[in-house]
N, C-alpha and C. Protein backbone atom coordinates (compact mmCIF):
# COMPACT_ATOMS: atom_id res chain seq x y z
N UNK A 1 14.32 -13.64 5.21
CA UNK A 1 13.43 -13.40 4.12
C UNK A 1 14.01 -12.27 3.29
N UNK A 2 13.96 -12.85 1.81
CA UNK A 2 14.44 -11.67 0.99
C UNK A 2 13.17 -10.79 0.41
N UNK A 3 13.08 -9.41 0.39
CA UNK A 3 12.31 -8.13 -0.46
C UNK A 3 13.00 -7.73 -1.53
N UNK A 4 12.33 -7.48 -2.43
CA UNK A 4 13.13 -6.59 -3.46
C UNK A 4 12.96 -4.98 -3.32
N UNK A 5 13.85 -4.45 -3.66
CA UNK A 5 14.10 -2.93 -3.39
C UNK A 5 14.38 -2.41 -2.07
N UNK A 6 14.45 -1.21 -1.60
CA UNK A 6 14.66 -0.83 -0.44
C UNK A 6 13.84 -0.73 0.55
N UNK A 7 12.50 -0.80 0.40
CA UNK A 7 11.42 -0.96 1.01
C UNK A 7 10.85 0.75 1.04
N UNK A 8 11.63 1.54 0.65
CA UNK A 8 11.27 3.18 1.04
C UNK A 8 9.55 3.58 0.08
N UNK A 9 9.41 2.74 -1.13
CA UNK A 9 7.73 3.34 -1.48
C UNK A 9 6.80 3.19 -0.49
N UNK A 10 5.81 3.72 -0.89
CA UNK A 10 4.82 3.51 0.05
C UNK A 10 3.53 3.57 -0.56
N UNK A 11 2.55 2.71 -0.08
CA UNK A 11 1.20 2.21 -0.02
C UNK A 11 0.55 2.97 0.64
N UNK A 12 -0.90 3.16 0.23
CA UNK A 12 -2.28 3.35 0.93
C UNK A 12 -2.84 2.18 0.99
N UNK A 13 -3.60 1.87 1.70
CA UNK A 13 -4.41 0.86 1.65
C UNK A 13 -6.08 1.32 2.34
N UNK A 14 -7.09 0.27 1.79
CA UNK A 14 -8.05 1.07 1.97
C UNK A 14 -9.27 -0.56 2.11
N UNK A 15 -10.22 -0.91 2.63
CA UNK A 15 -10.89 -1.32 2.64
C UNK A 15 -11.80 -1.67 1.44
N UNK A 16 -12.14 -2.94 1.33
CA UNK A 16 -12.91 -3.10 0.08
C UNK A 16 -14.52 -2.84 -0.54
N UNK A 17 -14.70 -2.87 0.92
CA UNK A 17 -16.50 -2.24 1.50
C UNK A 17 -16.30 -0.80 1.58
N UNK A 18 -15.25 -0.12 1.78
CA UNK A 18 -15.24 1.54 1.61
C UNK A 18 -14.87 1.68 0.02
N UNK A 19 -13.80 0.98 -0.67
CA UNK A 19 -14.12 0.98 -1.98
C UNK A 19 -15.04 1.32 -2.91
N UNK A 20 -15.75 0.08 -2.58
CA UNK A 20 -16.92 -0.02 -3.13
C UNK A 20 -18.42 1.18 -2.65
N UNK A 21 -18.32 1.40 -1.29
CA UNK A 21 -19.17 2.81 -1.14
C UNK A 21 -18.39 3.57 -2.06
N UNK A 22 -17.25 4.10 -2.36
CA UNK A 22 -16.76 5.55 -2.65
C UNK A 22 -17.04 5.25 -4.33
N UNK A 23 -16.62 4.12 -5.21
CA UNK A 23 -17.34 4.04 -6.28
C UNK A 23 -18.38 4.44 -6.82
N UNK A 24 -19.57 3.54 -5.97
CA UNK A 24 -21.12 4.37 -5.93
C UNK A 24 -21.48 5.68 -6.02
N UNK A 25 -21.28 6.30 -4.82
CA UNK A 25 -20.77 7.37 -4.55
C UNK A 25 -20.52 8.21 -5.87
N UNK A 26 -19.35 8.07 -6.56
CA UNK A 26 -18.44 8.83 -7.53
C UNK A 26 -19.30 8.29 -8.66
N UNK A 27 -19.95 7.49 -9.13
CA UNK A 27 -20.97 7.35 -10.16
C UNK A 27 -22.15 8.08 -9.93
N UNK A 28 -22.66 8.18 -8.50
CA UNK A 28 -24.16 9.29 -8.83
C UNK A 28 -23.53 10.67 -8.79
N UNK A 29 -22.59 10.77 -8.06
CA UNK A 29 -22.24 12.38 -8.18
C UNK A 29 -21.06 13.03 -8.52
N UNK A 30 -19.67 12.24 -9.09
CA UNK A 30 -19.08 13.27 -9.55
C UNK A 30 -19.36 13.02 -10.79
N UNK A 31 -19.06 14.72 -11.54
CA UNK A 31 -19.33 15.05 -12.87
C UNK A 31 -18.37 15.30 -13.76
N UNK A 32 -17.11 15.20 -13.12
CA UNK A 32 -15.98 15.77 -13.35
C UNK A 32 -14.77 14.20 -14.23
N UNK A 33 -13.77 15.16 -15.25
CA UNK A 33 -13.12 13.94 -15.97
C UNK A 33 -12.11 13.45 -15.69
N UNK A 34 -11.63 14.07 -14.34
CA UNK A 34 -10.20 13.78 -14.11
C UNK A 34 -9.99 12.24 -12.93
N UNK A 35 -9.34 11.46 -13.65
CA UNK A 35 -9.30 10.27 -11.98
C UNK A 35 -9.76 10.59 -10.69
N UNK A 36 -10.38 9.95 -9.86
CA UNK A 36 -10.77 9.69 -8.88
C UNK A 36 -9.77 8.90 -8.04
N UNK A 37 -8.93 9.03 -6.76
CA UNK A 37 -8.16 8.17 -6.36
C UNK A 37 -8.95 7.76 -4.67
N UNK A 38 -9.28 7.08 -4.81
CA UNK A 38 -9.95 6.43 -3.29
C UNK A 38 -8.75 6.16 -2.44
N UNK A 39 -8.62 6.54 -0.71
CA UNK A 39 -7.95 6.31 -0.25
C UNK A 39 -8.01 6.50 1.05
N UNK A 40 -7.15 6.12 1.81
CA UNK A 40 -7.76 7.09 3.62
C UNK A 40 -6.60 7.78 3.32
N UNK A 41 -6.00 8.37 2.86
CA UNK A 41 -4.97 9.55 3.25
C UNK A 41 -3.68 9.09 4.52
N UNK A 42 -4.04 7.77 4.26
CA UNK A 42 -2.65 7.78 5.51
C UNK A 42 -2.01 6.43 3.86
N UNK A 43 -0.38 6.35 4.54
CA UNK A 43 0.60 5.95 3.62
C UNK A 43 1.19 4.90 4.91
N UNK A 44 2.22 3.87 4.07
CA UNK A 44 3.06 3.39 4.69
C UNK A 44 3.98 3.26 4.03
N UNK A 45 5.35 2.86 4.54
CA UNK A 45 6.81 2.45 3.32
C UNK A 45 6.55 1.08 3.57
N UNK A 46 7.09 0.91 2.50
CA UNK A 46 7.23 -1.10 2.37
C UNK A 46 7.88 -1.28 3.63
N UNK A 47 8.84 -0.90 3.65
CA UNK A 47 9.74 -1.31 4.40
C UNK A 47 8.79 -1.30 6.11
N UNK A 48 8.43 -0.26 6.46
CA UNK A 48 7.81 -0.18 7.68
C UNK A 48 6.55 -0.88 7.78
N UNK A 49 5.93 -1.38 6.37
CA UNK A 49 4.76 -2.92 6.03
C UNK A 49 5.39 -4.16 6.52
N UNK A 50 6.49 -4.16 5.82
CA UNK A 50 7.12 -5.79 6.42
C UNK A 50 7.12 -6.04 7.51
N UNK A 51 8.15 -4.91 8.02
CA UNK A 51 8.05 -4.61 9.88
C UNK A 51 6.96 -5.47 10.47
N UNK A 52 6.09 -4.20 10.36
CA UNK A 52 4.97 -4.81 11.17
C UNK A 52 4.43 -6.20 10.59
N UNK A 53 4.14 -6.72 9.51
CA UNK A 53 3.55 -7.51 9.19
C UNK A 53 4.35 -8.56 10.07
N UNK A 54 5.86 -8.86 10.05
CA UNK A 54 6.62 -9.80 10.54
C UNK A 54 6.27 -9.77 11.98
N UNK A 55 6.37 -8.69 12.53
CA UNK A 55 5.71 -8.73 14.24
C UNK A 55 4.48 -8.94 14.63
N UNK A 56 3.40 -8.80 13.51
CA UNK A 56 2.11 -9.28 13.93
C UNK A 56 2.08 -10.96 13.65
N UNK A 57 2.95 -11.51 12.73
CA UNK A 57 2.81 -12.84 12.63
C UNK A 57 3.85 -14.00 13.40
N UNK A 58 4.73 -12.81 14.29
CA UNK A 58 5.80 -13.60 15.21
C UNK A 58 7.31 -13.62 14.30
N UNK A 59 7.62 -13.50 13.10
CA UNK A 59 8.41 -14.06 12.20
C UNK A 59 9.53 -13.26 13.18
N UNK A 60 10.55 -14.63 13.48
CA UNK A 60 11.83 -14.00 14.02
C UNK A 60 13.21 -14.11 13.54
N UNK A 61 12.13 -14.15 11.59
CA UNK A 61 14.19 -13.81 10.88
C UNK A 61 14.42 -12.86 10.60
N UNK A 62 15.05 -12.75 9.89
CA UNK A 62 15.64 -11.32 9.41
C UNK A 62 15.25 -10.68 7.92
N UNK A 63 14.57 -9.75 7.94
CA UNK A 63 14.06 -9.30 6.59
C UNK A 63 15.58 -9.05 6.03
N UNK A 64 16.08 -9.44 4.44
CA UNK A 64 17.23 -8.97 4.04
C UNK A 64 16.38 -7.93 2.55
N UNK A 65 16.81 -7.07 2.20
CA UNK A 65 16.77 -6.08 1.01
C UNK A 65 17.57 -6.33 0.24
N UNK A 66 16.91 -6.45 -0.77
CA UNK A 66 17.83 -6.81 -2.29
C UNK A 66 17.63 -5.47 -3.20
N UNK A 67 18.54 -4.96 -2.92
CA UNK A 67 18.35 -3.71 -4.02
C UNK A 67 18.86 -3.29 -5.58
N UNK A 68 19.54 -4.98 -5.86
CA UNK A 68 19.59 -5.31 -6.93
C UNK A 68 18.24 -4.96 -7.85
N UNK A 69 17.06 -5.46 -7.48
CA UNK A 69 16.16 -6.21 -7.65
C UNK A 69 14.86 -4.40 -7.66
N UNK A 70 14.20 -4.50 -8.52
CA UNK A 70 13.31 -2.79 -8.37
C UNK A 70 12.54 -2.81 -7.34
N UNK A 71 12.30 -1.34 -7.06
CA UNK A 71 11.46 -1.39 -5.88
C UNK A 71 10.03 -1.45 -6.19
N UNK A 72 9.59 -1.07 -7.35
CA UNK A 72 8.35 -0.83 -7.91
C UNK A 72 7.87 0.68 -8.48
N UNK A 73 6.53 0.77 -8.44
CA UNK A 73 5.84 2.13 -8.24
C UNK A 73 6.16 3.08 -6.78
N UNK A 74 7.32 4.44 -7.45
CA UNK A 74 7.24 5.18 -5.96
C UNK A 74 5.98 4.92 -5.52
């Protein structure tokens, strides 16, 4: 399987039912103008996403990196 980029950015990921509480949430009470970023504070690299994703679904090829190709948003 080919990826594009090196896999080194990294993701938060966050639940869509905690989302949506922390929205709510940030509409009755913050007052403030600057972005709001919802998140659990933990990160992953792409690269260490694929990983696992490939071992939770059995996949026994070989991830290849195309670094031709962008990696995205650090």
């Amino acid at each position: 399987m080919t990826l594009w980029g090196d896999g080194s950015p990294s993701r938060g990921f966050l639940y869509v039912e905690d989302a949506a509480e922390g929205v709510l949430l940030a509409a009755e009470q913050y007052e403030g103008s600057l972005p709001v970023n919802l998140w659990t504070g933990e990160e992953i690299a792409i690269r260490d996403l694929a990983t696992l994703i490939a071992t939770e679904v059995g996949f026994a090829g070989h991830i290849q990196w195309d670094t031709s190709k962008p990696n995205g948003q650090p």
